[in-house]
C-alpha atoms as a PDB file:
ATOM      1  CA  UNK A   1      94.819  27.531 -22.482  1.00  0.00           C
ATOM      2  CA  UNK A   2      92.999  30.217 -19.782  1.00  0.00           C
ATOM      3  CA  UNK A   3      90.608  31.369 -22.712  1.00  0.00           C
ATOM      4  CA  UNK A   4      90.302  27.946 -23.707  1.00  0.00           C
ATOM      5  CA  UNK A   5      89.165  26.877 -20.475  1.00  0.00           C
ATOM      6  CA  UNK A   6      87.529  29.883 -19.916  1.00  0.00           C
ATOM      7  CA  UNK A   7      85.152  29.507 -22.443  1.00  0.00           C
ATOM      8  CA  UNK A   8      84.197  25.691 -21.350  1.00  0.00           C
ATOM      9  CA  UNK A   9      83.193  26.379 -18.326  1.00  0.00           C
ATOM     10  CA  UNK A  10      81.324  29.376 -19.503  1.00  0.00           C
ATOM     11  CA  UNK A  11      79.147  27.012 -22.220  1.00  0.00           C
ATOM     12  CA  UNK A  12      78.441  24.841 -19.029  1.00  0.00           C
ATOM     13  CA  UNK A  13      76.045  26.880 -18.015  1.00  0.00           C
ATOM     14  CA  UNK A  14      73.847  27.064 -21.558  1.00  0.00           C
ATOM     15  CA  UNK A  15      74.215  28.379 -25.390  1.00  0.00           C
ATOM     16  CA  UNK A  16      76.216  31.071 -26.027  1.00  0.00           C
ATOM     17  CA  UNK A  17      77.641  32.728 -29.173  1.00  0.00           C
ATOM     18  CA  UNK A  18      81.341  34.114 -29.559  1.00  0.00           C
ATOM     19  CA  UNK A  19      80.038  38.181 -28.942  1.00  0.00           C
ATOM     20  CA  UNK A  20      77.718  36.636 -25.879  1.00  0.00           C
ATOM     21  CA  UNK A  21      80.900  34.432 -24.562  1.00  0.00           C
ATOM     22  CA  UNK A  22      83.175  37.854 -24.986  1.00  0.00           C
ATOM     23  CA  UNK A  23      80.857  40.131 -23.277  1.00  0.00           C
ATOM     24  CA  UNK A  24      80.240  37.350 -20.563  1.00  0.00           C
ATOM     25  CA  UNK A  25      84.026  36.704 -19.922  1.00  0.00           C
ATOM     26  CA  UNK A  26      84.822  40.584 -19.397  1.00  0.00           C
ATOM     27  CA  UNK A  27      81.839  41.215 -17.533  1.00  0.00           C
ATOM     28  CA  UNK A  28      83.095  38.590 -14.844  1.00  0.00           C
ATOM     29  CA  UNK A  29      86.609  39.588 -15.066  1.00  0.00           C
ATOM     30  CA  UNK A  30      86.036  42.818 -15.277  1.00  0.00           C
ATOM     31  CA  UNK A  31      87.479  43.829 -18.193  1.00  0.00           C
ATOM     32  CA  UNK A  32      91.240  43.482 -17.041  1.00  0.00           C
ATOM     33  CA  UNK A  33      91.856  41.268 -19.788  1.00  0.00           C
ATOM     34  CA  UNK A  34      90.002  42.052 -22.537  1.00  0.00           C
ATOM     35  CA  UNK A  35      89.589  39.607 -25.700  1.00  0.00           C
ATOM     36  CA  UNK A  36      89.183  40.011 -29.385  1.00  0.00           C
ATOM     37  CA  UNK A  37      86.100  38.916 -31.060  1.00  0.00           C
ATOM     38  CA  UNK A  38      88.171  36.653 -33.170  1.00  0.00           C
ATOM     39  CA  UNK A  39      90.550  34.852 -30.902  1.00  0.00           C
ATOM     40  CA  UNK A  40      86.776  33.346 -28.856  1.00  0.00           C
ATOM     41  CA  UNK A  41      86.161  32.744 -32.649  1.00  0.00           C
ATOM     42  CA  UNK A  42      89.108  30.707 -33.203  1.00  0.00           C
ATOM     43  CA  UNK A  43      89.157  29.034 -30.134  1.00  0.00           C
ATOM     44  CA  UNK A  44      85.471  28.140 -30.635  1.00  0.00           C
ATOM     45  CA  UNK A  45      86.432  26.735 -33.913  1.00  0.00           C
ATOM     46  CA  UNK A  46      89.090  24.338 -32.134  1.00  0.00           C
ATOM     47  CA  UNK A  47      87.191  23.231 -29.981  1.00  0.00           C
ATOM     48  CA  UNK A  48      84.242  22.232 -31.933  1.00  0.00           C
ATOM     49  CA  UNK A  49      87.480  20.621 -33.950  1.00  0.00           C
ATOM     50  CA  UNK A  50      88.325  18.783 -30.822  1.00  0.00           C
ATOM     51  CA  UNK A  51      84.295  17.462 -30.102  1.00  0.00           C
ATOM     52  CA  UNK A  52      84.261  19.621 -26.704  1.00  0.00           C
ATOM     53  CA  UNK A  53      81.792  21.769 -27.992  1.00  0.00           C
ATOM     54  CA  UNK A  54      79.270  21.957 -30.732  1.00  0.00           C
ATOM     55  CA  UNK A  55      76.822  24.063 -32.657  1.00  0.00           C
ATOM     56  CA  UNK A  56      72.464  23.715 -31.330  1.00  0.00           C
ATOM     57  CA  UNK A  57      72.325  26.039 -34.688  1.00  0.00           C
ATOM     58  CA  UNK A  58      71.111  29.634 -35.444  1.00  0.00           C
ATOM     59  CA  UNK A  59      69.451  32.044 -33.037  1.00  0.00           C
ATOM     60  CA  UNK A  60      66.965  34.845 -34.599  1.00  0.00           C
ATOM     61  CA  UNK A  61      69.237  36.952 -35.566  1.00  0.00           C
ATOM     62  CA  UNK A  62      71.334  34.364 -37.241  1.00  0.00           C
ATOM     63  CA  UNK A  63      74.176  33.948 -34.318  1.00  0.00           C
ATOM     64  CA  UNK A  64      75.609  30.543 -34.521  1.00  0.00           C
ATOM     65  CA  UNK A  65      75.094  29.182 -31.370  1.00  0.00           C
ATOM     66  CA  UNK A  66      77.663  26.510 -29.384  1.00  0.00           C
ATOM     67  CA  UNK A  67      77.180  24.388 -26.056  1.00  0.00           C
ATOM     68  CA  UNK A  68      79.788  22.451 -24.082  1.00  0.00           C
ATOM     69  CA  UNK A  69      79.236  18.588 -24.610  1.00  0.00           C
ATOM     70  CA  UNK A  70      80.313  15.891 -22.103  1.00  0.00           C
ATOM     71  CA  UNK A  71      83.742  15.993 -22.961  1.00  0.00           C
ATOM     72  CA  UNK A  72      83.901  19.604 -22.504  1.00  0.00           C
ATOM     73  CA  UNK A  73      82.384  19.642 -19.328  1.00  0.00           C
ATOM     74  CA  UNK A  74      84.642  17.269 -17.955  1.00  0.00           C
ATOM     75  CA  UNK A  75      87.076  19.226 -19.036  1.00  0.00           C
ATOM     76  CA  UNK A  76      86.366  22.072 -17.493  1.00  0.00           C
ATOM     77  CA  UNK A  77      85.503  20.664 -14.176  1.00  0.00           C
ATOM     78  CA  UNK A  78      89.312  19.157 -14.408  1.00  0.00           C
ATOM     79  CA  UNK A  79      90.494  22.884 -15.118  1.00  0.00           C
ATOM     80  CA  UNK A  80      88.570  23.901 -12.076  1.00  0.00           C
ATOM     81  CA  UNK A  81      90.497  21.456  -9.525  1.00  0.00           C
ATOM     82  CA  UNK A  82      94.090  21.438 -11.329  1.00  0.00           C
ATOM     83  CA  UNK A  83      96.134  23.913  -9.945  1.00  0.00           C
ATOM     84  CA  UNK A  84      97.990  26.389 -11.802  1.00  0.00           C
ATOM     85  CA  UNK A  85     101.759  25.248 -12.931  1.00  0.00           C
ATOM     86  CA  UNK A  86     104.529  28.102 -11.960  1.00  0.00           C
ATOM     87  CA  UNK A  87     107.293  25.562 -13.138  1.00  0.00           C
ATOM     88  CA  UNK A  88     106.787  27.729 -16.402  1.00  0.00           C
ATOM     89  CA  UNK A  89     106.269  31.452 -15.215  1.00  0.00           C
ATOM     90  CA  UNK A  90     105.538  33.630 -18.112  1.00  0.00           C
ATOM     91  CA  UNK A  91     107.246  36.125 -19.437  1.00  0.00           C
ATOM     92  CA  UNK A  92     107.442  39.578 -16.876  1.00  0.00           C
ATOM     93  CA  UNK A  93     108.193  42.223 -19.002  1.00  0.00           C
ATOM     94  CA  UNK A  94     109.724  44.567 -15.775  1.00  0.00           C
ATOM     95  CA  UNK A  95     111.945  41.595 -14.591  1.00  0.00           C
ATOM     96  CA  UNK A  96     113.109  41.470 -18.095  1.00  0.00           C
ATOM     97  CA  UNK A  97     113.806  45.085 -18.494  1.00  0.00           C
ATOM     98  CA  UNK A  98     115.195  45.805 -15.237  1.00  0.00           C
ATOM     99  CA  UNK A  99     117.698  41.781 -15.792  1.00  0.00           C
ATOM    100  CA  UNK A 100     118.892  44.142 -18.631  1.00  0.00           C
ATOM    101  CA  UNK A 101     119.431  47.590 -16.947  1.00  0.00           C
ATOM    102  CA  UNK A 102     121.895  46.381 -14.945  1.00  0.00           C
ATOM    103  CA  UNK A 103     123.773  44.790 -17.757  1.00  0.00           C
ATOM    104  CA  UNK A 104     123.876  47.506 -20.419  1.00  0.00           C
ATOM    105  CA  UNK A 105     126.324  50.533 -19.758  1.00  0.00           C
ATOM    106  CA  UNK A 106     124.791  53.987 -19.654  1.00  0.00           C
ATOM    107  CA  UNK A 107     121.079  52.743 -18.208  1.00  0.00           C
ATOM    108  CA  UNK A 108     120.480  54.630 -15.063  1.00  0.00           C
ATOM    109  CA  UNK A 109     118.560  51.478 -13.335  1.00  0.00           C
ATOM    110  CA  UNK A 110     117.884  53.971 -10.054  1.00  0.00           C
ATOM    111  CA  UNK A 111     115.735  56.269 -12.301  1.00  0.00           C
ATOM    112  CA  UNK A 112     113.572  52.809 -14.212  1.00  0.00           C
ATOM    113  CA  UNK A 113     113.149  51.616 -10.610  1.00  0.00           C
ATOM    114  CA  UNK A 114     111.199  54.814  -9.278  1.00  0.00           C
ATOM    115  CA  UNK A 115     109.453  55.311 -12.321  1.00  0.00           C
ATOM    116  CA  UNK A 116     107.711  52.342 -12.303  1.00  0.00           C
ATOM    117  CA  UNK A 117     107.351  52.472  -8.354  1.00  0.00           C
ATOM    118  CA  UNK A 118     105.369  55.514  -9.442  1.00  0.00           C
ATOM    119  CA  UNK A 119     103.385  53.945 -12.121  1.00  0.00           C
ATOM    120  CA  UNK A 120     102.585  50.797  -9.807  1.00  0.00           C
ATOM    121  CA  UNK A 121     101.428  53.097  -6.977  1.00  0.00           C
ATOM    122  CA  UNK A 122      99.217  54.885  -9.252  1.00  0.00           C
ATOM    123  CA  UNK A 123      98.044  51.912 -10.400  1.00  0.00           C
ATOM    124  CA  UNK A 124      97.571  50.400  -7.035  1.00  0.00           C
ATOM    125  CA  UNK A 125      95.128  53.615  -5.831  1.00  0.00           C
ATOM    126  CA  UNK A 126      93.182  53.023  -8.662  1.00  0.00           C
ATOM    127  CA  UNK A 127      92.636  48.892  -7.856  1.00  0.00           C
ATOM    128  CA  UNK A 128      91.309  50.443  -4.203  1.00  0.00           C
ATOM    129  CA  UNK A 129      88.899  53.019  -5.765  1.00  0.00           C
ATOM    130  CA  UNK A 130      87.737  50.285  -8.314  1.00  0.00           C
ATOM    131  CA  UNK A 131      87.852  48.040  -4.705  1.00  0.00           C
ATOM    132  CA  UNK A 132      86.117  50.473  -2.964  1.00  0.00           C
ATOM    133  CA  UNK A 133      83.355  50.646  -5.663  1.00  0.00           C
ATOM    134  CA  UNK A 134      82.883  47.013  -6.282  1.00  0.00           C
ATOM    135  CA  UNK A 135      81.444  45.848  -2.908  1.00  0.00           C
ATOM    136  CA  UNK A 136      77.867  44.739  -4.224  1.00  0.00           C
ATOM    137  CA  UNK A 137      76.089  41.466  -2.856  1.00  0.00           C
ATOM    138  CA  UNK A 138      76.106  39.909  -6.002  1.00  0.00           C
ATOM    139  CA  UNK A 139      78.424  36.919  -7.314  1.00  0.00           C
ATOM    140  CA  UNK A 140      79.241  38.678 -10.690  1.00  0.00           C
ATOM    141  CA  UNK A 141      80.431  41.701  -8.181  1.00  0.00           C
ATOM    142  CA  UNK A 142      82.161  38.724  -5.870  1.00  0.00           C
ATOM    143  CA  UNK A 143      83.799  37.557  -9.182  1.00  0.00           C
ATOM    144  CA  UNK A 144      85.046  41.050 -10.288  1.00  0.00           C
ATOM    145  CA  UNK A 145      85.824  41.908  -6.356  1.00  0.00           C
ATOM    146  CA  UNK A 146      88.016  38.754  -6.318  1.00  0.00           C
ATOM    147  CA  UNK A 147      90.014  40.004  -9.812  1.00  0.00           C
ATOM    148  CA  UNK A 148      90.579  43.285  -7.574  1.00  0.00           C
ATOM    149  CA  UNK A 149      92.171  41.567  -4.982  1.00  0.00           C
ATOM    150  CA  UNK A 150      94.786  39.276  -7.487  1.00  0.00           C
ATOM    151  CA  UNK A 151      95.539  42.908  -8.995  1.00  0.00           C
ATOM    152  CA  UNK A 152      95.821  45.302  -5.753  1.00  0.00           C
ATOM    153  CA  UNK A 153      98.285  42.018  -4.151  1.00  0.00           C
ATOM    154  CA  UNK A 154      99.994  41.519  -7.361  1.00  0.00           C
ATOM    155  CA  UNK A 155     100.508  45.916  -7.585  1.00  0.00           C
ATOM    156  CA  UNK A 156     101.604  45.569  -3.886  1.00  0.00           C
ATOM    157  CA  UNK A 157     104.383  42.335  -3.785  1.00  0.00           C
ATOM    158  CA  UNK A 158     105.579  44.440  -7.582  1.00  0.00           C
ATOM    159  CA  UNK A 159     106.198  47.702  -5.181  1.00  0.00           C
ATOM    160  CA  UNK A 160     108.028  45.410  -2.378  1.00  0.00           C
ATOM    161  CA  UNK A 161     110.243  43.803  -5.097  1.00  0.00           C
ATOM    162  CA  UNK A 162     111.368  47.322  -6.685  1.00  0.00           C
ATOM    163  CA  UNK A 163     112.205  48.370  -2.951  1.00  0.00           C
ATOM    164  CA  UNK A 164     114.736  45.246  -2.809  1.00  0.00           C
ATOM    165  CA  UNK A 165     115.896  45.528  -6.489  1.00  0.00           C
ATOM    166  CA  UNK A 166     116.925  49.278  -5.696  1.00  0.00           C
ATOM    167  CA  UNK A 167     118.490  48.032  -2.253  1.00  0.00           C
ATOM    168  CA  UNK A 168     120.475  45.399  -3.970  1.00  0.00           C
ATOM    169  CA  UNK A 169     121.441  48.000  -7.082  1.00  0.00           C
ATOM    170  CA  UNK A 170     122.995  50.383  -4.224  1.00  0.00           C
ATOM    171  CA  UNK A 171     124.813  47.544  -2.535  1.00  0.00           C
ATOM    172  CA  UNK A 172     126.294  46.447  -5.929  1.00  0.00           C
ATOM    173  CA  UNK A 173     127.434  50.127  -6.889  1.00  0.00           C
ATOM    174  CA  UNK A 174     129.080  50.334  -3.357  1.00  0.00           C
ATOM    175  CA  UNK A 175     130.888  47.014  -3.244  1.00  0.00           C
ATOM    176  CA  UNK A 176     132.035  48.098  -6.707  1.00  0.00           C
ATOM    177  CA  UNK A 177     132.785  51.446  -6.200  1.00  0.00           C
ATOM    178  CA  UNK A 178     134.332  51.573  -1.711  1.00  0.00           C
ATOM    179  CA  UNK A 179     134.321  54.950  -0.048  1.00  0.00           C
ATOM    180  CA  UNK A 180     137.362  55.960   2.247  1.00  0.00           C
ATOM    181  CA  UNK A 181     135.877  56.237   5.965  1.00  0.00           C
ATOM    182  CA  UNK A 182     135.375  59.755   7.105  1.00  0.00           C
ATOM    183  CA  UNK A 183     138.820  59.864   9.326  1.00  0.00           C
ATOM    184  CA  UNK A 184     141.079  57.489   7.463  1.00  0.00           C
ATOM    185  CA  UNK A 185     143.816  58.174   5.942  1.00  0.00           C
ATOM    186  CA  UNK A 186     145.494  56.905   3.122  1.00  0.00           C
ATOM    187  CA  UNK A 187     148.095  54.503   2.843  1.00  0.00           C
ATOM    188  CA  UNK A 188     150.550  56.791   1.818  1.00  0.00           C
ATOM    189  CA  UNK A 189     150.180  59.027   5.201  1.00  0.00           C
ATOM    190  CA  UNK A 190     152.575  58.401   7.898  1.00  0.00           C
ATOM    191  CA  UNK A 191     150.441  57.177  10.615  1.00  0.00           C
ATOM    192  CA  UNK A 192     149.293  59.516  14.027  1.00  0.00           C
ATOM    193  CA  UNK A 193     151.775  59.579  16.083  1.00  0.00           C
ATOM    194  CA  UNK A 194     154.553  57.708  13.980  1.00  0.00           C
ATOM    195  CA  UNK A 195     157.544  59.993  12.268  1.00  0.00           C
ATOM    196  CA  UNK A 196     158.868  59.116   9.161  1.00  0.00           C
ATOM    197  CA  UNK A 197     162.240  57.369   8.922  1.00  0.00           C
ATOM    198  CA  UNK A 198     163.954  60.341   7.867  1.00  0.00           C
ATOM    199  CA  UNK A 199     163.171  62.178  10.688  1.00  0.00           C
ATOM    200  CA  UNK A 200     165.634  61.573  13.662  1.00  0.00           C
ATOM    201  CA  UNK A 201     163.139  60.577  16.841  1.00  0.00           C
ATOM    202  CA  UNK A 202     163.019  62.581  19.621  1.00  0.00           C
ATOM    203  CA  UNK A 203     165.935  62.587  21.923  1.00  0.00           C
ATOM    204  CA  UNK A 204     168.574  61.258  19.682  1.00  0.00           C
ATOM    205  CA  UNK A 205     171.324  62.738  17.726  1.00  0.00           C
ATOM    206  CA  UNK A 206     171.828  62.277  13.970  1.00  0.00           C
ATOM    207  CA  UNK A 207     175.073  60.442  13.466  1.00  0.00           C
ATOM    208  CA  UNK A 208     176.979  63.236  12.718  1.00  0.00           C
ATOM    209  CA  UNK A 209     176.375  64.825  15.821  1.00  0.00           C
ATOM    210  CA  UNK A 210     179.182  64.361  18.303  1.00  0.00           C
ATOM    211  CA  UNK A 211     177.925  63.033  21.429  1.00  0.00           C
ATOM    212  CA  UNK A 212     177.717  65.220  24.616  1.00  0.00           C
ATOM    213  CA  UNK A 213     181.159  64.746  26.769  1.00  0.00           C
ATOM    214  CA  UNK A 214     183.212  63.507  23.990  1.00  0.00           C
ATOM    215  CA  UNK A 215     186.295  65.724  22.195  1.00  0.00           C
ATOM    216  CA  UNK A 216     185.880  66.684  18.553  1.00  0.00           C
ATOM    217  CA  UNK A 217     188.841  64.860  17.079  1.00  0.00           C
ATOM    218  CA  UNK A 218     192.044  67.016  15.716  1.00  0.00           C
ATOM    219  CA  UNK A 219     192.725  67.106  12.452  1.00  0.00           C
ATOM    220  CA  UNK A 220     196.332  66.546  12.999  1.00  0.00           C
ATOM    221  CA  UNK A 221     196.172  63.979  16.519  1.00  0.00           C
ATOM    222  CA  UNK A 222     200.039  63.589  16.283  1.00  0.00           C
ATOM    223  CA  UNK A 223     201.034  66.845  16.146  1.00  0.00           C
ATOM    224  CA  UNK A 224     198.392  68.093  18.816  1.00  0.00           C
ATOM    225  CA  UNK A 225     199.636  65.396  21.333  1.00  0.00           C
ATOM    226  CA  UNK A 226     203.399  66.171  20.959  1.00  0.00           C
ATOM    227  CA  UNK A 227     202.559  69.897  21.653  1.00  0.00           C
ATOM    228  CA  UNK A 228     200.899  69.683  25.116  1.00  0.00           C
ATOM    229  CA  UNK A 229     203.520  66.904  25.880  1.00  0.00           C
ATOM    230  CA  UNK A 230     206.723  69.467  25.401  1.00  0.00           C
ATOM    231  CA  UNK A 231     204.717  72.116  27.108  1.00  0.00           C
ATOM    232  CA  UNK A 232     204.867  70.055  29.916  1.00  0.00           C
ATOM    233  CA  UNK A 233     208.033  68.954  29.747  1.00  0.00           C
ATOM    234  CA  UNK A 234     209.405  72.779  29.529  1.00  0.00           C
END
């Protein structure tokens, strides 16, 4: 619908063929999005189809020429003070690739995310040269100046996002993947200052220790006792 549009409000302003309309739309734009010959052919062709514009006939050289009629100018005024829908974002080929990255094994999504960080920054130098460049009094250099802008913001916000995606990717990989602390120690370590159980703590005496004070029993009590009792009866 943009080159649609596009090309009504350009045949607002007066006859045009489809190399003049192609050459017109660029020139504005500044070539960022540049169009076939054929597509402003086609469309053309629908639109005659549709009554918005229609043919005023042949120029010298034979170029079938085409003017917006009534319908098409109301048309484009309405495409002028509609604003654009996001309920229906189109299709971002980098959100798609890096929605998959993290999904299929063996992608290494830290390495896509700084290689296109690189390619966007490159990118956004060049929009600020091209910025610098295109500074002219003119509205055509207004309408290309205003193109920079959308780009240079657009290259900027992409730059922000890849920050946060690579943020988020290192979060994910450490909730997934937990580091011991520097310090702790495992489960299976007796803890500072705690002795295992089958050490005997300090102080005490394993059971089969006899305590301090107390006689070692005889291995023959009896025969002991009736000893030191006929001793002392001698």
């Amino acid at each position: 619908m943009t080159v649609r549009n596009a090309l009504l409000a350009l045949l607002e302003q007066g006859p045009m063929y489809g190399y003049q309309l192609r050459a017109e739309f660029e020139r504005r734009t500044g070539a960022t999005w540049p169009l076939n010959v054929g597509q402003v052919y086609t469309t053309l062709a629908r639109l005659e189809r549709d009554l918005l514009v229609e043919g005023t006939g042949v120029d010298e050289e034979g170029h079938v020429m085409y003017v917006a009629t009534a319908a098409g100018r109301e048309e484009a005024a309405a495409w002028f003070t509609t604003p654009v829908e996001r309920t229906q974002p189109p299709r971002d080929e980098l959100a798609i690739k890096l929605a998959l990255a993290v999904t299929v094994p063996g992608v290494d999504v830290g390495t896509v995310i700084q290689q296109q960080r690189s390619a966007t920054m490159s990118a956004l130098q060049d929009y600020t040269r091209l910025k610098r460049a295109a500074s002219g009094p003119g509205d055509h250099d207004l309408a290309w100046s205003l193109v920079l802008d959308s780009l240079v913001f657009a290259a900027e916000a992409e730059i922000r996002w890849l920050d946060h995606c690579e943020a988020r990717v290192r979060r994910a990989a450490s909730a997934a993947n937990p580091v011991v602390e520097e310090g702790a120690q495992p489960h299976s370590v007796v803890e500072e200052g705690a002795q295992p159980h089958s050490v005997v703590e300090e102080g005490a005496q394993p059971h089969s220790v006899v305590e301090e004070g107390a006689q070692r029993p005889s291995r023959n009590p009896g025969t002991e006792n009736g000893t030191r009792i006929e001793e002392a009866a001698r």
